[in-house]
PDB file of N, CA and C in Angstrom:
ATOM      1  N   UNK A   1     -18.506   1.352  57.377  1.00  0.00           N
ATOM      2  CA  UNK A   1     -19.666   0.954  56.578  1.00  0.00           C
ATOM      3  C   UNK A   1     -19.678  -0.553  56.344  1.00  0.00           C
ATOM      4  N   UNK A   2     -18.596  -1.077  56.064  1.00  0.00           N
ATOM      5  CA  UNK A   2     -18.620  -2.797  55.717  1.00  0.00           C
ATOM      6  C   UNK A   2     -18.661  -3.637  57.203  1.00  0.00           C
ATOM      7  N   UNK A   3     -18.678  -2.542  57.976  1.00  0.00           N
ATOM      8  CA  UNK A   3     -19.232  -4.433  59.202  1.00  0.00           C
ATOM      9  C   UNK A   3     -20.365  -3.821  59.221  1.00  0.00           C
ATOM     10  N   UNK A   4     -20.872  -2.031  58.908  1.00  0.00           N
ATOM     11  CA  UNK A   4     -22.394  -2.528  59.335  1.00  0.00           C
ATOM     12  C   UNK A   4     -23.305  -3.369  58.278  1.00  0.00           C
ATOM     13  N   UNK A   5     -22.658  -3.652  57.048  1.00  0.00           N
ATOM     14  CA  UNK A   5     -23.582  -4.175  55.847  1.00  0.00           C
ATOM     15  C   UNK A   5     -23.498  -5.822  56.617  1.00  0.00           C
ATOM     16  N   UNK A   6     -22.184  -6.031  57.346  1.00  0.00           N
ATOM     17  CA  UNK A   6     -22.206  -7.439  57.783  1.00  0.00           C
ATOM     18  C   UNK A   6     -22.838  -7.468  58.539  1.00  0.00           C
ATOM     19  N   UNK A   7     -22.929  -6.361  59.162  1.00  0.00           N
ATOM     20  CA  UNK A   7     -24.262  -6.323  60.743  1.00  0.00           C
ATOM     21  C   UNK A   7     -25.506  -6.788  60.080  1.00  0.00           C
ATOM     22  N   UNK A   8     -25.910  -6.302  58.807  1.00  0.00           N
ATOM     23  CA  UNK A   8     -27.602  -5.818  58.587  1.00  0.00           C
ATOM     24  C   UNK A   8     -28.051  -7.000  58.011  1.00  0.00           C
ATOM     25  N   UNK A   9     -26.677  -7.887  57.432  1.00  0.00           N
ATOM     26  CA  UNK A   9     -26.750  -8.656  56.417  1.00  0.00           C
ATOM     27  C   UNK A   9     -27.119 -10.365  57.388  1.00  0.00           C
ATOM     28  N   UNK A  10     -26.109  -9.971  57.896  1.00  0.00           N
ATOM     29  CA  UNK A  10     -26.521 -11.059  59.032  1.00  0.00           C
ATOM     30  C   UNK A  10     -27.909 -11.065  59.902  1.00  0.00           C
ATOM     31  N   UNK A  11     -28.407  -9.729  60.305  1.00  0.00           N
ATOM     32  CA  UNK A  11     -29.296 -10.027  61.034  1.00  0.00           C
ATOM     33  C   UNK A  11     -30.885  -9.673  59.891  1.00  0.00           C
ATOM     34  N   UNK A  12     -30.844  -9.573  58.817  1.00  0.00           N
ATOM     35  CA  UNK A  12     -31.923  -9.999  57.821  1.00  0.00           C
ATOM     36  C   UNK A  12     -32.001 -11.364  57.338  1.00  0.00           C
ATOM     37  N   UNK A  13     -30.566 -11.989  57.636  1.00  0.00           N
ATOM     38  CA  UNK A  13     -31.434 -13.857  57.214  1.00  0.00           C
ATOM     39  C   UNK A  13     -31.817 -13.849  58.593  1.00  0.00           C
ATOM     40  N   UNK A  14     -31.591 -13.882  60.104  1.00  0.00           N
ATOM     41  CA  UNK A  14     -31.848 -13.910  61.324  1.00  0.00           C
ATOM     42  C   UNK A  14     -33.651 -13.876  61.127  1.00  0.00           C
ATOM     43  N   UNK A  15     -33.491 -12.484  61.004  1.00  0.00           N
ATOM     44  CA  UNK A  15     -35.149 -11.780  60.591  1.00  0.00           C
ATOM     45  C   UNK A  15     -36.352 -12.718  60.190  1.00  0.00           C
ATOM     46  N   UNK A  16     -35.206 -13.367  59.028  1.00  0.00           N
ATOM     47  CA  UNK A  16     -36.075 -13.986  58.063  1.00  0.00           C
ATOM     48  C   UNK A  16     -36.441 -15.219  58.700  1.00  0.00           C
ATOM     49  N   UNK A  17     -35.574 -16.008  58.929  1.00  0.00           N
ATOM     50  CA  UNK A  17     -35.603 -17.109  60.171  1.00  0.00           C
ATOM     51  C   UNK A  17     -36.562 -16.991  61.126  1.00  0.00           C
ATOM     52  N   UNK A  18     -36.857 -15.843  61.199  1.00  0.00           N
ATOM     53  CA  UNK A  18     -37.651 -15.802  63.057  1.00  0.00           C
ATOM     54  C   UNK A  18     -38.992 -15.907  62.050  1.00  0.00           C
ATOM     55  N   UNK A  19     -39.129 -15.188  61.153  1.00  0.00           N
ATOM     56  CA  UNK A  19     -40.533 -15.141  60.337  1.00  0.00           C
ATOM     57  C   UNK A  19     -40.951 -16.695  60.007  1.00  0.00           C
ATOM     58  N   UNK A  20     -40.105 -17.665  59.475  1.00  0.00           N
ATOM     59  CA  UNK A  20     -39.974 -18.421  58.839  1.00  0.00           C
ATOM     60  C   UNK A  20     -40.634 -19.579  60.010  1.00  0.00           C
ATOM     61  N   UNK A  21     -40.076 -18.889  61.530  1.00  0.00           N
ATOM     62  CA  UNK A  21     -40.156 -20.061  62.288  1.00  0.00           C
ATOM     63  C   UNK A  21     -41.774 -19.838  63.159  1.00  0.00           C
ATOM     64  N   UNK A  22     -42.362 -19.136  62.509  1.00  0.00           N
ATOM     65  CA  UNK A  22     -43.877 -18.455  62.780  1.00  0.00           C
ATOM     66  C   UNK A  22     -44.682 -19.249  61.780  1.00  0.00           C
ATOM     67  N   UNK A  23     -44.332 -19.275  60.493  1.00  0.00           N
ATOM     68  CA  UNK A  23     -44.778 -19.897  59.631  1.00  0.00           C
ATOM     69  C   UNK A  23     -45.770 -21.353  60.182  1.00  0.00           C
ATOM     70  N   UNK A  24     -46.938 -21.811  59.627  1.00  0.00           N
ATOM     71  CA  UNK A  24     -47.286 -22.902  59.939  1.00  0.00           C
ATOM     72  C   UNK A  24     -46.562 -24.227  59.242  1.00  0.00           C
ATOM     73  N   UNK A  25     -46.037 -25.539  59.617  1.00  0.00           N
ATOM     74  CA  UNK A  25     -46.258 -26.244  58.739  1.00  0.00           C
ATOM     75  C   UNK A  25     -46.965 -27.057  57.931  1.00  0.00           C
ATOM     76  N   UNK A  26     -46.568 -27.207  56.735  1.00  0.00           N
ATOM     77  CA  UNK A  26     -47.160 -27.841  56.108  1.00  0.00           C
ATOM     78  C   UNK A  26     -46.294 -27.971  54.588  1.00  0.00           C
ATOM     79  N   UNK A  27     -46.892 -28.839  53.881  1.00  0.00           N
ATOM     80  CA  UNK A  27     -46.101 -29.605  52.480  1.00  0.00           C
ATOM     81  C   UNK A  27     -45.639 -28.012  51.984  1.00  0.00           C
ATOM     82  N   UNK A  28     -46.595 -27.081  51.735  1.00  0.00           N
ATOM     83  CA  UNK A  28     -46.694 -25.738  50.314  1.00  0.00           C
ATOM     84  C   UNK A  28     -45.885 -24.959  51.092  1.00  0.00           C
ATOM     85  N   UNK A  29     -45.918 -24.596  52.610  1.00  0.00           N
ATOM     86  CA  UNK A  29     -45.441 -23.704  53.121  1.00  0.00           C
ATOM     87  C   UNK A  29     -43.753 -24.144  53.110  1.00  0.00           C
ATOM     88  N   UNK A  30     -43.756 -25.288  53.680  1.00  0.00           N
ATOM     89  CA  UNK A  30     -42.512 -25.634  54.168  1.00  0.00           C
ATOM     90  C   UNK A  30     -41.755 -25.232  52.563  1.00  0.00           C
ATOM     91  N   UNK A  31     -42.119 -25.533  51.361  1.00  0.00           N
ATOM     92  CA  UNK A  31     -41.086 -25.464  50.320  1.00  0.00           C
ATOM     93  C   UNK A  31     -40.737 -23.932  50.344  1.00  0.00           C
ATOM     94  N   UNK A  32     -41.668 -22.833  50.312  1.00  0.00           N
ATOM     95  CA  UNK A  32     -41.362 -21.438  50.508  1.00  0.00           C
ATOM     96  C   UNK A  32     -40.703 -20.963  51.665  1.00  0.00           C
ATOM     97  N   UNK A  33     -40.314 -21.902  52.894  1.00  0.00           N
ATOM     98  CA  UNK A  33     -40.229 -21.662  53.840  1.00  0.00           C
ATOM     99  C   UNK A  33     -38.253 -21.962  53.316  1.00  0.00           C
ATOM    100  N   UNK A  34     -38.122 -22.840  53.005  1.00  0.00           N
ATOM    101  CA  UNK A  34     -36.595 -23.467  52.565  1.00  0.00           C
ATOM    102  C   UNK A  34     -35.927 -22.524  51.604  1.00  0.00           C
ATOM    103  N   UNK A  35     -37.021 -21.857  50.690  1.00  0.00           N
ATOM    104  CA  UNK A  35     -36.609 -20.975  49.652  1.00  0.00           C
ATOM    105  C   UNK A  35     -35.884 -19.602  50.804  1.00  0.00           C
ATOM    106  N   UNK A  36     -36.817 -19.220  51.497  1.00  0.00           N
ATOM    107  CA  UNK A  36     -35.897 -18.041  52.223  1.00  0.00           C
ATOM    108  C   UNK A  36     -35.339 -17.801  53.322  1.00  0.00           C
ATOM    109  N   UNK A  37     -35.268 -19.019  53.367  1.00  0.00           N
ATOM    110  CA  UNK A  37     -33.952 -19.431  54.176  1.00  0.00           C
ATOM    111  C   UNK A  37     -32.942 -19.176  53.522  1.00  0.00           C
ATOM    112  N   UNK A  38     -32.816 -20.044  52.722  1.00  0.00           N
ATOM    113  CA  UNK A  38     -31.544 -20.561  51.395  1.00  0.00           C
ATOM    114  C   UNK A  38     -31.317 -19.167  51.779  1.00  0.00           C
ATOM    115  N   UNK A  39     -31.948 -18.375  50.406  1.00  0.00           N
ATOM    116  CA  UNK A  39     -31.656 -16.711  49.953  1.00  0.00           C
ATOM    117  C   UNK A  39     -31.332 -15.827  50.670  1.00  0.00           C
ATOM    118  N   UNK A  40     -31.823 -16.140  51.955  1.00  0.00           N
ATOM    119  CA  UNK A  40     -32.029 -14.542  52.831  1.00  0.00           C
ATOM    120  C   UNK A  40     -30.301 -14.747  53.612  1.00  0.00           C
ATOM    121  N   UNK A  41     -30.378 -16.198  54.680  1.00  0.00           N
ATOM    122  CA  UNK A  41     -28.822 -16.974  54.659  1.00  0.00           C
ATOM    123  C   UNK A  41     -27.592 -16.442  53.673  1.00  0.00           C
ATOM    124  N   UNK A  42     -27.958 -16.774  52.299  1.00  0.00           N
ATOM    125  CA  UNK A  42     -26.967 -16.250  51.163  1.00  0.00           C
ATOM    126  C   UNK A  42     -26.322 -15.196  51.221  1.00  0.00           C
ATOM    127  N   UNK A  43     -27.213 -14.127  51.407  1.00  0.00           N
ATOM    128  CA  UNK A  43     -26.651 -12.377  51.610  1.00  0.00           C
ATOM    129  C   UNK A  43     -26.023 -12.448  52.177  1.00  0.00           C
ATOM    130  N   UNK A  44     -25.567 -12.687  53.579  1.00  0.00           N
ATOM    131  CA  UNK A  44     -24.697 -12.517  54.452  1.00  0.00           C
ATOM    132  C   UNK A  44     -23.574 -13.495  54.561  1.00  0.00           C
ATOM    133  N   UNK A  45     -23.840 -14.481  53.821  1.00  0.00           N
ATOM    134  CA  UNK A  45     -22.468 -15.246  53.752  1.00  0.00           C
ATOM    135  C   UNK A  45     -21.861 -14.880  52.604  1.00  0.00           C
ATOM    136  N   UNK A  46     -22.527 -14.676  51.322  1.00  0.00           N
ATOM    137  CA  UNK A  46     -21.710 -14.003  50.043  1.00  0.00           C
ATOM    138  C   UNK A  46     -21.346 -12.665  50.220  1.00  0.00           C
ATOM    139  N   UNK A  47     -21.605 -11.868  51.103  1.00  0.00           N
ATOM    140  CA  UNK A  47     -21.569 -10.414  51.246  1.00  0.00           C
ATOM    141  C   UNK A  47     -19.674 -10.463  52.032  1.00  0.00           C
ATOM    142  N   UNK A  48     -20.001 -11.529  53.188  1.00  0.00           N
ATOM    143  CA  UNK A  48     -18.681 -11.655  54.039  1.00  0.00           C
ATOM    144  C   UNK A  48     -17.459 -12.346  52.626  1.00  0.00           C
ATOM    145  N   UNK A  49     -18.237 -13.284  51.489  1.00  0.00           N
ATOM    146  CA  UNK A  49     -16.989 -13.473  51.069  1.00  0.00           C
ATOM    147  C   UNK A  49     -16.372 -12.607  49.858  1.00  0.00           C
ATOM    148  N   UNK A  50     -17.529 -11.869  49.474  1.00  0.00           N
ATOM    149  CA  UNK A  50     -16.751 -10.793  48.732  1.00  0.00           C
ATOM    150  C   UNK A  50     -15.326  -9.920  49.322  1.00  0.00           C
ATOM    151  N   UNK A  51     -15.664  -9.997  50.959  1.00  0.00           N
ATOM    152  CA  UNK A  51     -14.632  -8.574  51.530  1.00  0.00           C
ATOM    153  C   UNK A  51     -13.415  -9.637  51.245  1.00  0.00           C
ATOM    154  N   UNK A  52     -13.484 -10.559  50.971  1.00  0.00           N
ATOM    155  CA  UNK A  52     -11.856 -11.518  50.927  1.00  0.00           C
ATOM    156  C   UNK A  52     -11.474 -11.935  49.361  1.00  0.00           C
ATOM    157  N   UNK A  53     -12.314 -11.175  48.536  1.00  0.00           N
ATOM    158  CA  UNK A  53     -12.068 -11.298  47.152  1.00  0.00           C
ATOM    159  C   UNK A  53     -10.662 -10.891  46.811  1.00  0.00           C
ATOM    160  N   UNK A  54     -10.563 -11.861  45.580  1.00  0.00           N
ATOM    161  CA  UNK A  54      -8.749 -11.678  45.048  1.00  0.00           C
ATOM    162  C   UNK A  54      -8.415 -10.690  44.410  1.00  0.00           C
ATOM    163  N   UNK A  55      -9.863  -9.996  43.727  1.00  0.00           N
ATOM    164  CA  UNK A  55      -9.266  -8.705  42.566  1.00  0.00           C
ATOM    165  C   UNK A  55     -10.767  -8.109  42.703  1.00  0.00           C
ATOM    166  N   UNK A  56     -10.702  -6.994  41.918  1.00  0.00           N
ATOM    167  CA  UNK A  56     -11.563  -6.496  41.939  1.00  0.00           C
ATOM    168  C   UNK A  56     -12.891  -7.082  40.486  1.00  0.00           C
ATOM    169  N   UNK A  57     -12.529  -7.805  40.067  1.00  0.00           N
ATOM    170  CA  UNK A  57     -13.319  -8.709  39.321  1.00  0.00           C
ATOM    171  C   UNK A  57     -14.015  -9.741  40.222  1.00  0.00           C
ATOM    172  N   UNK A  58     -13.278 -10.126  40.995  1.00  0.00           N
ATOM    173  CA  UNK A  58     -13.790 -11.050  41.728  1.00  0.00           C
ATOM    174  C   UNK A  58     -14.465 -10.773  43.326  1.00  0.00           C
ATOM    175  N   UNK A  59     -14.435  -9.631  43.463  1.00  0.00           N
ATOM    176  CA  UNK A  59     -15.566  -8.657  44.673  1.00  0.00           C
ATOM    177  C   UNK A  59     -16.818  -8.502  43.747  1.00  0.00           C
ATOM    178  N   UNK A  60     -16.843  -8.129  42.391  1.00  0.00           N
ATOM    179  CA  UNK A  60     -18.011  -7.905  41.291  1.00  0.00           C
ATOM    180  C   UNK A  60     -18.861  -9.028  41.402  1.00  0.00           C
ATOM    181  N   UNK A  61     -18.112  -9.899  41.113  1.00  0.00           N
ATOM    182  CA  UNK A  61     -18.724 -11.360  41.049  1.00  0.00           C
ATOM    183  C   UNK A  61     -19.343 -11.872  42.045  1.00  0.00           C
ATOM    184  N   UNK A  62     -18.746 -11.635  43.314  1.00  0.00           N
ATOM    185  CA  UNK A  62     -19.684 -11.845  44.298  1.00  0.00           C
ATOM    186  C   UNK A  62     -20.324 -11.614  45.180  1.00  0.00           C
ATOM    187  N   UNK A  63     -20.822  -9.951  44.456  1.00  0.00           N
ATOM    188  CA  UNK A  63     -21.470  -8.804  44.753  1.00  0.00           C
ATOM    189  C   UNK A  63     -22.687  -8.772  43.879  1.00  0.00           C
ATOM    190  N   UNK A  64     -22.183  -9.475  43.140  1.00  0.00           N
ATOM    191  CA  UNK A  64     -23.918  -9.448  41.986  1.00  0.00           C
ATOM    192  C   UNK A  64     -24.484 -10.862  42.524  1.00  0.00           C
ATOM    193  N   UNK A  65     -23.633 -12.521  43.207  1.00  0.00           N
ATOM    194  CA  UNK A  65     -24.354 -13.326  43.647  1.00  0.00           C
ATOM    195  C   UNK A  65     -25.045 -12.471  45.106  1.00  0.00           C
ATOM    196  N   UNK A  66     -24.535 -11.634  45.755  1.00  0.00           N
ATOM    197  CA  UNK A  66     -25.307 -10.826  46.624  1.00  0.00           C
ATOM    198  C   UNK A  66     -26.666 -10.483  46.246  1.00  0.00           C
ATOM    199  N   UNK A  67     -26.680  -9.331  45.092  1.00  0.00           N
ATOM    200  CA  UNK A  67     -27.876  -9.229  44.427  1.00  0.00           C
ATOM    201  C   UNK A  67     -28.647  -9.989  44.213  1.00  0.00           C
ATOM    202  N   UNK A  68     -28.219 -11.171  43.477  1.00  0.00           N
ATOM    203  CA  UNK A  68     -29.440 -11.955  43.163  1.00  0.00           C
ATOM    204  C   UNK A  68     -29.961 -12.551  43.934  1.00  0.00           C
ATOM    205  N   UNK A  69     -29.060 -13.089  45.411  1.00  0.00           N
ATOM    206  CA  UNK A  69     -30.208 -13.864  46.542  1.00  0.00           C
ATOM    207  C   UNK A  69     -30.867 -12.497  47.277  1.00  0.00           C
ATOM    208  N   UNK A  70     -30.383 -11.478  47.439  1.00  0.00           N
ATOM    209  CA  UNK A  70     -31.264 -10.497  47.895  1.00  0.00           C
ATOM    210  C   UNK A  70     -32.240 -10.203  47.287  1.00  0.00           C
ATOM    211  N   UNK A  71     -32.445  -9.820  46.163  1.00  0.00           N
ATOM    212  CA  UNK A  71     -33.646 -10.119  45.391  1.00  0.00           C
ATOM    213  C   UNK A  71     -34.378 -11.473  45.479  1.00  0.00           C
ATOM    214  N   UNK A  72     -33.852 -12.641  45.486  1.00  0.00           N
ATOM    215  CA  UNK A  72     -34.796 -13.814  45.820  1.00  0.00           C
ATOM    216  C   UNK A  72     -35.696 -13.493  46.584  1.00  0.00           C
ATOM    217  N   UNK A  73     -34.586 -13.224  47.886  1.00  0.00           N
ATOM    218  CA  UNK A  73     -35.517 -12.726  49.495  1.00  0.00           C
ATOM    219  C   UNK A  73     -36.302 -12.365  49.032  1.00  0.00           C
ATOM    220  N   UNK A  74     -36.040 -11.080  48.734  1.00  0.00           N
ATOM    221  CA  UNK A  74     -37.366  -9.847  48.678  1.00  0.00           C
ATOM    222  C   UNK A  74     -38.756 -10.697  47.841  1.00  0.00           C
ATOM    223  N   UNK A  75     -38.198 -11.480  46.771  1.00  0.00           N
ATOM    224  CA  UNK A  75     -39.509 -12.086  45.680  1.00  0.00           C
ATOM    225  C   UNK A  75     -40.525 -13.033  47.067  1.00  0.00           C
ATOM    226  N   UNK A  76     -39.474 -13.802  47.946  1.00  0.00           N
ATOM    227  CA  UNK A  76     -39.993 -14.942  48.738  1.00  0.00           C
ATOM    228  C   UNK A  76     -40.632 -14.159  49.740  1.00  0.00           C
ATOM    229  N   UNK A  77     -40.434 -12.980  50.064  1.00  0.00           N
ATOM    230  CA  UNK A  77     -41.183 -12.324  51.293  1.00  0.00           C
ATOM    231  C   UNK A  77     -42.749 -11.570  50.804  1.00  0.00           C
ATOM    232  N   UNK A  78     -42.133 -11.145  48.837  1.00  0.00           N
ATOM    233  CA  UNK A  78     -43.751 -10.991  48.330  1.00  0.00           C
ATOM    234  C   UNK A  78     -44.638 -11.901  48.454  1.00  0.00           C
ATOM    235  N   UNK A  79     -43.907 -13.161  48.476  1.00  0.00           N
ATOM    236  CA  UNK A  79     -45.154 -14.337  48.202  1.00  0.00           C
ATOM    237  C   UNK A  79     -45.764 -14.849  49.574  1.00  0.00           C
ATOM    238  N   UNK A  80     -45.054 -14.617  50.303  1.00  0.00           N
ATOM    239  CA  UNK A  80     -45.568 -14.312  52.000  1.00  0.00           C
ATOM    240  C   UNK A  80     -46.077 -13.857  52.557  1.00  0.00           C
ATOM    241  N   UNK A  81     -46.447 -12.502  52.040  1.00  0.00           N
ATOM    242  CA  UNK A  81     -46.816 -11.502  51.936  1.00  0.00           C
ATOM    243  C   UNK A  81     -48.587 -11.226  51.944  1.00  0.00           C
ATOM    244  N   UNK A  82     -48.709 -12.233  50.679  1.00  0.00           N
ATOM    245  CA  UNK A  82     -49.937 -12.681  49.438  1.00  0.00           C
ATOM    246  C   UNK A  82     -50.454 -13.573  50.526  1.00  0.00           C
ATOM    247  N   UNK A  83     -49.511 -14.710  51.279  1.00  0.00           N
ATOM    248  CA  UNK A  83     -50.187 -15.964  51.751  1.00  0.00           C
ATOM    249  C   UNK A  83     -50.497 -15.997  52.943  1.00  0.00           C
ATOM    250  N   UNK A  84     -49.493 -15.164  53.918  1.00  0.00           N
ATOM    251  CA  UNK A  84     -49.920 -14.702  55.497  1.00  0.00           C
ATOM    252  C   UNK A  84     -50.119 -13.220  55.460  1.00  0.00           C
ATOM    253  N   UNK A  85     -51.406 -12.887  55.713  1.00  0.00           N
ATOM    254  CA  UNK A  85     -51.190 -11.632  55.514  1.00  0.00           C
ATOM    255  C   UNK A  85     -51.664 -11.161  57.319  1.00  0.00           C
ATOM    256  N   UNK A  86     -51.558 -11.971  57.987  1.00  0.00           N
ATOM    257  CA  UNK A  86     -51.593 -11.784  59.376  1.00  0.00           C
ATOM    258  C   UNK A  86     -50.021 -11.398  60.195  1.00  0.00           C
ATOM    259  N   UNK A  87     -49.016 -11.848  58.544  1.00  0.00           N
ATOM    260  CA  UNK A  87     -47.982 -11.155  59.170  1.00  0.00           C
ATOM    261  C   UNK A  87     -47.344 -10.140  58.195  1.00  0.00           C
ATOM    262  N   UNK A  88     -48.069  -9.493  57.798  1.00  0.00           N
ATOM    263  CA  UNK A  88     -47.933  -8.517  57.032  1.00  0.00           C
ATOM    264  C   UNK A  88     -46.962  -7.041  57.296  1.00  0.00           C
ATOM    265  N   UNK A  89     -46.569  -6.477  58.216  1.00  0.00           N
ATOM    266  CA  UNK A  89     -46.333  -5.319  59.140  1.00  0.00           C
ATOM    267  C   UNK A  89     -44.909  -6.303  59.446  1.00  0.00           C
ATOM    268  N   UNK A  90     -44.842  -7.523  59.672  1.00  0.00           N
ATOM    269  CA  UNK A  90     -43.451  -8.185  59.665  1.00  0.00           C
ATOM    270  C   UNK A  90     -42.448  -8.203  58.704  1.00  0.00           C
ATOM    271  N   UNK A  91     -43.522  -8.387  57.449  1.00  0.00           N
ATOM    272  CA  UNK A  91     -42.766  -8.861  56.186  1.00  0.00           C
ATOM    273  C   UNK A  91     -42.456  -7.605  55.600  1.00  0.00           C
ATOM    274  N   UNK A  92     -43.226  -6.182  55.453  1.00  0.00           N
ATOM    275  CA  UNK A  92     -43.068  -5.069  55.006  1.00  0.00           C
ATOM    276  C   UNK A  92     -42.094  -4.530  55.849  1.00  0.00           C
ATOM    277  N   UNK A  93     -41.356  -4.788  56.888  1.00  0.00           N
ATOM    278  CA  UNK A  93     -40.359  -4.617  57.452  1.00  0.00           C
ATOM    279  C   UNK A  93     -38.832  -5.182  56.793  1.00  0.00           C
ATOM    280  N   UNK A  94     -39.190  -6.293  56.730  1.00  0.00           N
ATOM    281  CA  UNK A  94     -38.412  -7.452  56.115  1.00  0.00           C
ATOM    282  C   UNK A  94     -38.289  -6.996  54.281  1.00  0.00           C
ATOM    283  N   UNK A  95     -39.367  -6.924  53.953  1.00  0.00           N
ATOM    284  CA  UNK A  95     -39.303  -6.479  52.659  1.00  0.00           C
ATOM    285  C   UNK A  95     -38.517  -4.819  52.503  1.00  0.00           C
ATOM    286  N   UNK A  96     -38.909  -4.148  53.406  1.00  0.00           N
ATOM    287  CA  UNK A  96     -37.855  -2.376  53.531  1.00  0.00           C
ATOM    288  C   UNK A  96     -36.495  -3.276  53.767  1.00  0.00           C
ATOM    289  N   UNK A  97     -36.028  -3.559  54.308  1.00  0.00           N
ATOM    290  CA  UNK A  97     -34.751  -3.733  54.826  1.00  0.00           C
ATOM    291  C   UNK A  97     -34.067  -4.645  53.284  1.00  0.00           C
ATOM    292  N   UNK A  98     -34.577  -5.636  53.225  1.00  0.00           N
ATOM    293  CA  UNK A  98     -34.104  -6.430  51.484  1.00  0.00           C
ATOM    294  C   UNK A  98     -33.566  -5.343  50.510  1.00  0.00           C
ATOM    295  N   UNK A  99     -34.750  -4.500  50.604  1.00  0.00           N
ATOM    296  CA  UNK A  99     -34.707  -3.676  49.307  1.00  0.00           C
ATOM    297  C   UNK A  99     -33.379  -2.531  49.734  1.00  0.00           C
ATOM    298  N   UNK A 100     -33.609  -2.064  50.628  1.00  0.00           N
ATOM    299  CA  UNK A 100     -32.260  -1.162  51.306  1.00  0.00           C
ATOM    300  C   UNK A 100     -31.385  -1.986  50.903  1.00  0.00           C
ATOM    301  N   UNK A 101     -30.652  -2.841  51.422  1.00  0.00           N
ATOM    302  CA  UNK A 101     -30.096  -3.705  50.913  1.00  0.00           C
ATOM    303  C   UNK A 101     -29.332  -4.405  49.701  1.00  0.00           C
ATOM    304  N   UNK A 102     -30.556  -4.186  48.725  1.00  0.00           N
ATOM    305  CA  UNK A 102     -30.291  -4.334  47.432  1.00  0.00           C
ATOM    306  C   UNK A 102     -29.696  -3.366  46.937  1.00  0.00           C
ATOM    307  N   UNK A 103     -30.531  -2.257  47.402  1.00  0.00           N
ATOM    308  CA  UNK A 103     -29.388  -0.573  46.634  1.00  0.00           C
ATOM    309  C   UNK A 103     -28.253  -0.779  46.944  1.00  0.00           C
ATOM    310  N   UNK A 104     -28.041  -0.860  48.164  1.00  0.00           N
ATOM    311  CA  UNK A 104     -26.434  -0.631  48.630  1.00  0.00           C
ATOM    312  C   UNK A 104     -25.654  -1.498  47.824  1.00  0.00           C
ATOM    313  N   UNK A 105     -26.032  -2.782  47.510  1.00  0.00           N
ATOM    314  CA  UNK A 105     -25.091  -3.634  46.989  1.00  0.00           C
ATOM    315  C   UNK A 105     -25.017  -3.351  45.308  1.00  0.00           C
ATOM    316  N   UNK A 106     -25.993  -2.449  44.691  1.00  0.00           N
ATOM    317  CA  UNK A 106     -26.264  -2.540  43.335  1.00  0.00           C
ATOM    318  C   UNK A 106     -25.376  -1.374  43.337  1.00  0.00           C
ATOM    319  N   UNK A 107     -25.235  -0.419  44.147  1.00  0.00           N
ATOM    320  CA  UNK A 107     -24.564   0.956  44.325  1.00  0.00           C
ATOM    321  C   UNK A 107     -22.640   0.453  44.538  1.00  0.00           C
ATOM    322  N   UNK A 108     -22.834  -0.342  45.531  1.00  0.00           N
ATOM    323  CA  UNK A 108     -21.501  -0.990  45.508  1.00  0.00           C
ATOM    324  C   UNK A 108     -20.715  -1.018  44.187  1.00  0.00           C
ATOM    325  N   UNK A 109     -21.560  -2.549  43.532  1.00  0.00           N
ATOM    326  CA  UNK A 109     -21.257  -3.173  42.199  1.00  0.00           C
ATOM    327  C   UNK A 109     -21.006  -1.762  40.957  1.00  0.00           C
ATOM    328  N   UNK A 110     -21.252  -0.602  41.233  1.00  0.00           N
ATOM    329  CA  UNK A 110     -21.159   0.249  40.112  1.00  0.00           C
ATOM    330  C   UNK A 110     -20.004   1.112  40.652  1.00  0.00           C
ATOM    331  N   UNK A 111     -19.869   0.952  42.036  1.00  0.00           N
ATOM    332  CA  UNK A 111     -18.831   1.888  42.345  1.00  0.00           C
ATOM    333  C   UNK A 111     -17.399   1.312  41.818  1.00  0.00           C
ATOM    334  N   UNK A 112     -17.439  -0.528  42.268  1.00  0.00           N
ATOM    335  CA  UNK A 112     -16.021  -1.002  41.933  1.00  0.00           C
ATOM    336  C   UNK A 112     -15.892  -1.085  40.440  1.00  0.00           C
ATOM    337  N   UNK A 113     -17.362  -1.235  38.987  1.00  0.00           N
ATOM    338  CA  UNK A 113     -17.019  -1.013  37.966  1.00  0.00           C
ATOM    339  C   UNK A 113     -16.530   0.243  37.681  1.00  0.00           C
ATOM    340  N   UNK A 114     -17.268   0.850  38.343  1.00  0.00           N
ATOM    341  CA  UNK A 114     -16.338   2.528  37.589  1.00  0.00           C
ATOM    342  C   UNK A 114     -14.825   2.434  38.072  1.00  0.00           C
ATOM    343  N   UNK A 115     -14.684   2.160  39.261  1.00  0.00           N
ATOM    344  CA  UNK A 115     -13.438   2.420  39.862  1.00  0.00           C
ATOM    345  C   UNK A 115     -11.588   1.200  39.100  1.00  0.00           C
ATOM    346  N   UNK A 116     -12.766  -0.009  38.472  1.00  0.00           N
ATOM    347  CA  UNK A 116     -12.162  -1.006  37.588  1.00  0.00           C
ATOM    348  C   UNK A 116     -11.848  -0.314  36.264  1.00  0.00           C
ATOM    349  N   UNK A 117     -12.268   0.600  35.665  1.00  0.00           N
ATOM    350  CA  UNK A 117     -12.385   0.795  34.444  1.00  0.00           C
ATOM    351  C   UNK A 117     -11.561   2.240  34.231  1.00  0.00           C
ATOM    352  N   UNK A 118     -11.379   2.772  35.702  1.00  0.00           N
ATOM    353  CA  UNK A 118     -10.497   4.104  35.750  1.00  0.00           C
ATOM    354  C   UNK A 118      -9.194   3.253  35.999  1.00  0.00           C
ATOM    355  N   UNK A 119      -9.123   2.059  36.268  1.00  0.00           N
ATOM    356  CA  UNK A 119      -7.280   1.705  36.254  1.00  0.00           C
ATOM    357  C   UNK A 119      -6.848   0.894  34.816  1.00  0.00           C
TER     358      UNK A 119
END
């Protein structure tokens, strides 16, 4: 299960990238365009450094910075969403996969608290 989250994780900033690089430029776009990059990028590099965490406090910790750029994504792909809607069927792809995503890691984060709190 943990290389495929590195599989999915990696290839949803990829995703996001290819969307990103469809995008037109310009001043408004380009700043939304940097935003999910950043975020979507994030998941898969904080996801890889949780598996090398020192304790199980510290997999928590950077399993919830997981969460929160995965959720960014997902917010930056709504607003993409709203503004290209010629790529709409892209982003609702992009947006399923975030949100998958998000469970698993929110499902994670409750498995290692319970499992912290039974030792």
């Amino acid at each position: 299960m943990k290389n495929q989250i590195i599989f999915r994780t990696k290839n949803f900033a990829l995703d996001c990238w290819r969307l990103c690089f469809k995008v037109p430029k310009s001043r408004e776009y380009n700043a939304f365009v940097s935003q999910l990059i950043r975020s979507s990028s994030s998941v898969g590099a904080n996801y890889r450094a949780s598996q090398r965490a020192k304790s199980t406090a510290d997999f928590i910790n950077k399993l919830k910075i997981v969460e929160e750029e995965t959720d960014e994504s997902v917010y930056w792909l709504e607003i993409f969403e709203e503004v290209l809607p010629e790529y709409k069927e892209e982003i609702l792809k992009l947006k399923k996969e975030g949100s998958e995503l998000l469970a698993i890691i929110v499902a994670s984060i409750n498995t290692a608290k319970r499992n912290q709190n039974k030792k």
